[in-house]
Protein backbone atom coordinates (compact mmCIF):
# COMPACT_ATOMS: atom_id res chain seq x y z
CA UNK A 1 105.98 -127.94 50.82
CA UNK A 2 103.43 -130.90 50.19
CA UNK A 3 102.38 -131.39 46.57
CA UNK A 4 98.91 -130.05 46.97
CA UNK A 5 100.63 -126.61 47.92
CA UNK A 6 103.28 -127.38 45.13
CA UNK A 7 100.23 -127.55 42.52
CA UNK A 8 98.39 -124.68 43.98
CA UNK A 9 101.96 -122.46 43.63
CA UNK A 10 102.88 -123.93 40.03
CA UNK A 11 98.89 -122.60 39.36
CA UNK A 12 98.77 -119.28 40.83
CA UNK A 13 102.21 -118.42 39.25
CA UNK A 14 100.99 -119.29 36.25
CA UNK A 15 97.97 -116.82 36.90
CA UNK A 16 100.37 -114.62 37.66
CA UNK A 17 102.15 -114.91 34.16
CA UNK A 18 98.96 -115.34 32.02
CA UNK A 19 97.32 -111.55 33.87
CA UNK A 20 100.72 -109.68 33.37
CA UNK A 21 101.43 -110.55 29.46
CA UNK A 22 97.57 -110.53 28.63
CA UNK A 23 96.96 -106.51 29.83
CA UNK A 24 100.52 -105.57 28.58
CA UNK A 25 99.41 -106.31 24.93
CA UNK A 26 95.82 -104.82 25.91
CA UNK A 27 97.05 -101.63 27.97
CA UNK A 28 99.07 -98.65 27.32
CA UNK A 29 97.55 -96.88 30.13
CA UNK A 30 100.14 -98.02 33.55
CA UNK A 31 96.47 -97.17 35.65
CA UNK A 32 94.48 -99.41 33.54
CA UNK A 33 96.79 -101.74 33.07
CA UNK A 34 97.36 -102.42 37.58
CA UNK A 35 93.69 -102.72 37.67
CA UNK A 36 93.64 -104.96 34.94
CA UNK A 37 96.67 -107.02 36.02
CA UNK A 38 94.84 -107.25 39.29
CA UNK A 39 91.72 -108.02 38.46
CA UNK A 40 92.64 -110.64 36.32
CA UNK A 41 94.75 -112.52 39.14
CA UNK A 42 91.94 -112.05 41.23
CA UNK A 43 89.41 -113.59 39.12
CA UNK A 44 91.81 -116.58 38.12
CA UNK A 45 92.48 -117.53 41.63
CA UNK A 46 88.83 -117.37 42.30
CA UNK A 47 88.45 -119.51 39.33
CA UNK A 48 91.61 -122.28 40.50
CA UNK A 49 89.34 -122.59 43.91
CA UNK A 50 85.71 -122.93 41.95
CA UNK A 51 87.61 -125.66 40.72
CA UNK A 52 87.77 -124.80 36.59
CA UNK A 53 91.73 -124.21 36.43
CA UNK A 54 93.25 -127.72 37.34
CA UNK A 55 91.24 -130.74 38.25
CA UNK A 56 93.68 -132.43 40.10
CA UNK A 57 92.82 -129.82 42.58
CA UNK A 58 90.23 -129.25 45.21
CA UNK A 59 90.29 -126.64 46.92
CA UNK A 60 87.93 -124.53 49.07
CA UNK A 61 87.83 -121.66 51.37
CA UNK A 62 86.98 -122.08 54.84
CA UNK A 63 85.57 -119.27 57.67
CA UNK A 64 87.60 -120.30 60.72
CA UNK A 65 84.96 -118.57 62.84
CA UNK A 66 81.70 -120.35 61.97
CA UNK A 67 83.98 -123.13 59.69
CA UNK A 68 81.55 -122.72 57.11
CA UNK A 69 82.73 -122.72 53.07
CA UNK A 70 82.71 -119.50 51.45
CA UNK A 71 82.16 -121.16 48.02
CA UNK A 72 79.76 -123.86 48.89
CA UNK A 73 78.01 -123.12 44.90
CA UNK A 74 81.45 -122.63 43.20
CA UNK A 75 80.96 -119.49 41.86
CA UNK A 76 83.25 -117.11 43.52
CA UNK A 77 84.91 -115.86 40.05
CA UNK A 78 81.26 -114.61 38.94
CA UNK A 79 81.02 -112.73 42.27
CA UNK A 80 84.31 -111.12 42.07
CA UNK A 81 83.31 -110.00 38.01
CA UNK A 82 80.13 -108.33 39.47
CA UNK A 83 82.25 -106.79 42.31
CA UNK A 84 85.47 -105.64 40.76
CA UNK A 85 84.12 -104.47 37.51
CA UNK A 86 81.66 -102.46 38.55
């Protein structure tokens, strides 16, 4: 493992951490409390690649196909609160 994919690991399982303890104190409710688990790892990860997480990384997703960035505006974690939450 190179220490780019070292940083984005350390990152996402600290996503991982932060979504699980947050909805436990928020969430009796085991239904509400996957989908909020969920959606909060979601939107953090989305947040890590629009670059507002850690600054030592940059990170972007690519479209093998057409190799064109998904993310070109950096706003992926607003797209995925409008999607997921409605």
């Amino acid at each position: 493992m190179n220490a780019i994919q070292e940083k984005l690991f350390k990152e996402i399982r600290m996503i991982q951490e932060e979504a699980v303890y947050l909805s436990l104190s928020e969430n009796p409710d085991i239904k509400d409390l996957l989908f909020d688990v969920t959606y909060d790892t979601v939107f953090k990860i989305f947040e890590l690649f629009d670059g507002y997480r850690n600054t030592e990384l940059n990170l972007d997703i690519v479209d093998r196909k057409s190799e064109n960035s998904i993310n070109p505006n950096r706003n992926l974690h607003d797209m995925c609160s409008k999607y997921l939450n409605d």
